[in-house]
N, C-alpha and C. Protein backbone atom coordinates (compact mmCIF):
# COMPACT_ATOMS: atom_id res chain seq x y z
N UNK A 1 -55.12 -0.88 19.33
CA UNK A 1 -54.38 -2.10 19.33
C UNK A 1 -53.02 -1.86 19.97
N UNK A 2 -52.66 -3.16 20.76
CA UNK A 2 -51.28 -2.62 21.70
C UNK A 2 -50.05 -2.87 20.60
N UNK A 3 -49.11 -2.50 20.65
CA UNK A 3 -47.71 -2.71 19.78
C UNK A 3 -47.06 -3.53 20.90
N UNK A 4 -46.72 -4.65 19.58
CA UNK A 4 -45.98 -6.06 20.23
C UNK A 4 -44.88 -5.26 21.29
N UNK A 5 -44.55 -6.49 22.39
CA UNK A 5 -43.76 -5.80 23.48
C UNK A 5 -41.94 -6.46 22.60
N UNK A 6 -41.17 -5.82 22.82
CA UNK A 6 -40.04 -6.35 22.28
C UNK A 6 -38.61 -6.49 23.30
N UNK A 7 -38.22 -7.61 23.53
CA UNK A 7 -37.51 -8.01 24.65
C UNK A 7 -36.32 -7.68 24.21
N UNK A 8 -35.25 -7.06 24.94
CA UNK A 8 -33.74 -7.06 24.51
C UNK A 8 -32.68 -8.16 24.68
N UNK A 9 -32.41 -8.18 23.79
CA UNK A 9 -31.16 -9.10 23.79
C UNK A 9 -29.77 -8.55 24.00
N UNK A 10 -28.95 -9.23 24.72
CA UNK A 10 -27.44 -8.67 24.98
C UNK A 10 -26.55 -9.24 25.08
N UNK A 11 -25.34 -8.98 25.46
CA UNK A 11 -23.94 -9.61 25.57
C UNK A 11 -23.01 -9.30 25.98
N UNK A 12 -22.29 -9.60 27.09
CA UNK A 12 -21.21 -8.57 27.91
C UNK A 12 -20.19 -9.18 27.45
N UNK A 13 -19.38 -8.78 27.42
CA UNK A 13 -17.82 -9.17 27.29
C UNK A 13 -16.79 -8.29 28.62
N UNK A 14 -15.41 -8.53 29.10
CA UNK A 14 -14.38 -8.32 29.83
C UNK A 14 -14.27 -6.55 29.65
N UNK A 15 -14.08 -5.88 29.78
CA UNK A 15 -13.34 -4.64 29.74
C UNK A 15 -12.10 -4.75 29.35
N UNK A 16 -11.42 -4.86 28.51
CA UNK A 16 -10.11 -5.20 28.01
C UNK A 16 -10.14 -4.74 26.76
N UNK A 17 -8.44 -4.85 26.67
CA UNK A 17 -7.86 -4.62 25.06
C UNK A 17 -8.54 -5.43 23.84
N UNK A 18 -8.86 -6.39 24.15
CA UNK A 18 -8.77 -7.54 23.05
C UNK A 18 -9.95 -7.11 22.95
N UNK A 19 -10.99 -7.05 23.89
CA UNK A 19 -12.79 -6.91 23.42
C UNK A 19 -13.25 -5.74 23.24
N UNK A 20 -12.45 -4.31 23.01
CA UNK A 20 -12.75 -3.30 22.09
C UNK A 20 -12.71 -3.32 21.02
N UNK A 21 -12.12 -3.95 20.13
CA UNK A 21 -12.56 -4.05 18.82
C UNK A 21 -13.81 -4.67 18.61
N UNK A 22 -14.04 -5.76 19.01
CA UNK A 22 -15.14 -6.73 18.85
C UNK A 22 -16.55 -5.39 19.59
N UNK A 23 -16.13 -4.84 20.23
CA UNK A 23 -17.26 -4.13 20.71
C UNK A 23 -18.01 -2.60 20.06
N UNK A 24 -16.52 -2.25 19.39
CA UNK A 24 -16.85 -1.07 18.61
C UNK A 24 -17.42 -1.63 17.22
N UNK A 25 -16.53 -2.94 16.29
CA UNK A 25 -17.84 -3.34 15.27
C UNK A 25 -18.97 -4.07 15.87
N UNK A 26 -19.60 -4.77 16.66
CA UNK A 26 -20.98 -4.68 17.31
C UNK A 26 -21.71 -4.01 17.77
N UNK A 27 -21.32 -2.43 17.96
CA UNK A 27 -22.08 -1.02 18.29
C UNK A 27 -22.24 -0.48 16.30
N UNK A 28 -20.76 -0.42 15.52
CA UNK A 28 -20.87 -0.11 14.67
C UNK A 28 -22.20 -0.72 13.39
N UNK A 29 -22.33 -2.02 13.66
CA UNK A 29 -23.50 -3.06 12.71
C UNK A 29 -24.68 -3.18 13.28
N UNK A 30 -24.61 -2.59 14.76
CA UNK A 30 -26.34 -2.32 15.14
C UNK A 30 -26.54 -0.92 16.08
N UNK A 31 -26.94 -0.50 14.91
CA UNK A 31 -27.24 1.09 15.50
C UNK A 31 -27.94 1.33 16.62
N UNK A 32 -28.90 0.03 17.19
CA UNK A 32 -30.28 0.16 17.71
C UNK A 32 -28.81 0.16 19.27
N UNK A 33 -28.38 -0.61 19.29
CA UNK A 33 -27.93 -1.01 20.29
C UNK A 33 -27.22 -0.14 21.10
N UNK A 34 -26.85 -0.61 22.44
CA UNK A 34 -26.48 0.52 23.35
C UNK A 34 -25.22 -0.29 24.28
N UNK A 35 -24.54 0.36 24.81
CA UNK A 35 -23.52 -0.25 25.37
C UNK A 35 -23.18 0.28 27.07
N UNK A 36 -23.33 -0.40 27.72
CA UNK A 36 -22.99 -0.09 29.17
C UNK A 36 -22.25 -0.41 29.95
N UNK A 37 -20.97 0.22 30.83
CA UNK A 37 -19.90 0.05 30.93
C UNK A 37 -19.87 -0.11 32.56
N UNK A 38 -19.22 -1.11 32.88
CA UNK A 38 -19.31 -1.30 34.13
C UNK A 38 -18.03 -2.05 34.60
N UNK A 39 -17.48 -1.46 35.83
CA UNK A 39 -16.13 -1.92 36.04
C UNK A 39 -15.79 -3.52 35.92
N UNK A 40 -14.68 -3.81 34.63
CA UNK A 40 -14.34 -4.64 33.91
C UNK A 40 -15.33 -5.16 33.58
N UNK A 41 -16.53 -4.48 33.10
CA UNK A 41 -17.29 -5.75 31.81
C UNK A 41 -18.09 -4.17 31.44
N UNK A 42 -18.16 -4.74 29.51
CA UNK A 42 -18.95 -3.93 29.09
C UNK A 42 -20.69 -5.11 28.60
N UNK A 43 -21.57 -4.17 28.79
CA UNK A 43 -23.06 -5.48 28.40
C UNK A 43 -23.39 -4.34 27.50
N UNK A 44 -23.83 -5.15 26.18
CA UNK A 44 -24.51 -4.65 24.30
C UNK A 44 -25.85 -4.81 24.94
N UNK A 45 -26.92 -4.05 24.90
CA UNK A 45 -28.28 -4.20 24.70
C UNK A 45 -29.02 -3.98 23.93
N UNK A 46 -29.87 -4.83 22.96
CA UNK A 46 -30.73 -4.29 21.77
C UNK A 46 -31.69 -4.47 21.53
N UNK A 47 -32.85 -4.31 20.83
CA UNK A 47 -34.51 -4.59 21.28
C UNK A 47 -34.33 -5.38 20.22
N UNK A 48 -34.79 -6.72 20.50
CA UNK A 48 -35.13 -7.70 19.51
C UNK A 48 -33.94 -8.67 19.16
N UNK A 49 -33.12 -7.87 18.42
CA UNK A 49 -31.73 -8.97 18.22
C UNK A 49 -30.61 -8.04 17.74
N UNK A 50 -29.55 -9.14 17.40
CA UNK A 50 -28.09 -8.30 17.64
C UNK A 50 -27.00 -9.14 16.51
N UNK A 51 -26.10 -8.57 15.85
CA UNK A 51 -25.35 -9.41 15.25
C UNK A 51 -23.85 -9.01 14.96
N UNK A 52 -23.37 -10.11 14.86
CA UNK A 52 -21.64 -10.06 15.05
C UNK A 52 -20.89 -10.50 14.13
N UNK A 53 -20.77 -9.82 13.18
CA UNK A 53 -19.85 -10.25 12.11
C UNK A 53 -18.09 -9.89 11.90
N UNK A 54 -18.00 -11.42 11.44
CA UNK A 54 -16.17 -11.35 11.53
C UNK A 54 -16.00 -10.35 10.80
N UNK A 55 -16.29 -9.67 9.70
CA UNK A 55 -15.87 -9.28 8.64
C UNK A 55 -15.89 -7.56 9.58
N UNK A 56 -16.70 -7.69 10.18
CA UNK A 56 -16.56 -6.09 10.72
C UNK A 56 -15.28 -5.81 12.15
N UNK A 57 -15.34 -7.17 12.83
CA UNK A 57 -14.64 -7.19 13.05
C UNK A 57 -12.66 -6.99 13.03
N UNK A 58 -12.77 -7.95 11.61
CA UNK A 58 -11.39 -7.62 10.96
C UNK A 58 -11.56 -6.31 10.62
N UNK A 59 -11.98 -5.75 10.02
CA UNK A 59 -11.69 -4.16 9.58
C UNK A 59 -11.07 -3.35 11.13
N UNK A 60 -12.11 -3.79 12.09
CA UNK A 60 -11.77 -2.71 13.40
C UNK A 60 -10.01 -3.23 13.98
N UNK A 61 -9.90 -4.62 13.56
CA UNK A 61 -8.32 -4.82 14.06
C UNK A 61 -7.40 -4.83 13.25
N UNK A 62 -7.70 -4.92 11.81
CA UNK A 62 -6.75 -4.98 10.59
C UNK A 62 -6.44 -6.49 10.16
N UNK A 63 -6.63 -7.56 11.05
CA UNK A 63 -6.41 -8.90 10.85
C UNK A 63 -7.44 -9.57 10.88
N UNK A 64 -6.97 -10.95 10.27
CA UNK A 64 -8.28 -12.19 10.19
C UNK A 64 -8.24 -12.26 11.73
N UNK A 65 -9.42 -12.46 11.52
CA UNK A 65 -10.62 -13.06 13.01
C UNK A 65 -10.99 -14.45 12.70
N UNK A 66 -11.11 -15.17 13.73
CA UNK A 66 -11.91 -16.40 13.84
C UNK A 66 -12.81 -15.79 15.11
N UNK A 67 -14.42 -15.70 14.58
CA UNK A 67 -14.93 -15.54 15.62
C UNK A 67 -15.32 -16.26 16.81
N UNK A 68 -14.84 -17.32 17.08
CA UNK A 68 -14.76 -18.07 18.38
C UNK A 68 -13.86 -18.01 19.41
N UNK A 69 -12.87 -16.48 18.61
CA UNK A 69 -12.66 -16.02 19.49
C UNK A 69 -13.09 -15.10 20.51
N UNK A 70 -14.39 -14.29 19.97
CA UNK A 70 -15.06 -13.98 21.61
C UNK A 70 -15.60 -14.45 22.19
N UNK A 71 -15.21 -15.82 22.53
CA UNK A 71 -15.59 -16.24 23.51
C UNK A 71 -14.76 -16.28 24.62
N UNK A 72 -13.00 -16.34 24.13
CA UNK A 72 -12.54 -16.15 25.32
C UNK A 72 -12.92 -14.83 26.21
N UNK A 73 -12.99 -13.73 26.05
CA UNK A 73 -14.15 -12.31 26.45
C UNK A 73 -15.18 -12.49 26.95
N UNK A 74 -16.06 -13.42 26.73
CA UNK A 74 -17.73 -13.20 26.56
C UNK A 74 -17.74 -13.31 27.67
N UNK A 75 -18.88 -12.95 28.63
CA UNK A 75 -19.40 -12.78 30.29
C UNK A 75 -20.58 -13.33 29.71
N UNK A 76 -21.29 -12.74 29.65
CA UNK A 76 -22.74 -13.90 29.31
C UNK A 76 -23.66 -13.16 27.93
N UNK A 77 -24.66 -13.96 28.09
CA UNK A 77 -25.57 -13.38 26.58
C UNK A 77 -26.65 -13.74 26.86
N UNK A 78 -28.00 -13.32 26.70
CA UNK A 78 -29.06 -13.71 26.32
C UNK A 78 -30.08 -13.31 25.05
N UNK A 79 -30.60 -13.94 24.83
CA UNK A 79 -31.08 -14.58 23.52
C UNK A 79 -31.17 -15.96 22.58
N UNK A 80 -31.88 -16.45 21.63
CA UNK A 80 -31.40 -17.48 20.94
C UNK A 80 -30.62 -17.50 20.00
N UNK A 81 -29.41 -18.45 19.93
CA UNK A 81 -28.01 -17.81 19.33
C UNK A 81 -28.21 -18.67 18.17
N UNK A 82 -27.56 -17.85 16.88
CA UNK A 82 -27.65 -18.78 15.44
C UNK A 82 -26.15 -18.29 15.08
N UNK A 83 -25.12 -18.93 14.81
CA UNK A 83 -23.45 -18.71 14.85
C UNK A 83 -23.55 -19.35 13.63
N UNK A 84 -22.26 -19.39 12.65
CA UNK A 84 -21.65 -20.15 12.17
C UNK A 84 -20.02 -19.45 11.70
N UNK A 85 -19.70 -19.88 10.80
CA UNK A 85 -18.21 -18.75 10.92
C UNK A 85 -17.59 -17.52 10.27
N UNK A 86 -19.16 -16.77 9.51
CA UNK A 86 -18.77 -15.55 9.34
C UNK A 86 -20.14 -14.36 10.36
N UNK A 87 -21.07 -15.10 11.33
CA UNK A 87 -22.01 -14.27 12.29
C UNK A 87 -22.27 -15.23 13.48
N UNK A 88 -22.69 -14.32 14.41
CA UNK A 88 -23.08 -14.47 15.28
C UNK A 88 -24.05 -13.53 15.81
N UNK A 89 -25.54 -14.32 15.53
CA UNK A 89 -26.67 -13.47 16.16
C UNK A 89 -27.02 -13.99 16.94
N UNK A 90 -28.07 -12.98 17.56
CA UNK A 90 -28.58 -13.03 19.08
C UNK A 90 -30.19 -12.36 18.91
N UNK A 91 -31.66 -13.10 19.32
CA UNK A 91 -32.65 -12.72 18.51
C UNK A 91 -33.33 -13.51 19.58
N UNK A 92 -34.41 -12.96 20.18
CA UNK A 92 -35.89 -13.80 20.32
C UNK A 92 -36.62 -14.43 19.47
N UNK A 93 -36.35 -14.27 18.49
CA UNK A 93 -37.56 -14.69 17.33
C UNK A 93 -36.78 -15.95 16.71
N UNK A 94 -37.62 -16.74 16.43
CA UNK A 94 -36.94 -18.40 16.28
C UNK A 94 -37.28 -18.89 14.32
């Protein structure tokens, strides 16, 4: 029997000050994931899905987060996105 195929999901953000934090707790809350660095943009890749929580966030900067703020950062994403205002995932599966 074949093993289901599993599509990655990702998310680049700017190369900058502001989107290293946000990038080290989104490497830190999904182990699976991998990060690839490319002049001024970094892209998250993960098999299946991915998630972004404020709360890990604030720890990596010391202050409250509103996470709508990576969006000023974000370069693009794919996956189907389920947000509200303490996550932001990223998942094929509906």
């Amino acid at each position: 029997m074949n093993a289901p195929i599993v599509s990655n999901v990702f998310i680049a953000f700017q190369d900058n000050e502001e989107s290293r934090p946000i990038i080290d707790a989104i490497l830190a809350d999904n182990p699976q994931a991998t990060a690839v660095h490319s002049p001024g943009l970094v892209k998250i890749d993960a098999p299946g899905s991915l998630v972004i929580r404020r709360t890990s966030i604030e720890e990596q900067t010391g202050q409250r987060f509103d996470l709508q703020q990576i969006h000023v950062n974000l370069v693009t994403l794919s996956g189907h996105i389920d947000e509200d205002d303490d996550e932001l995932s990223l998942s094929w599966l509906r």
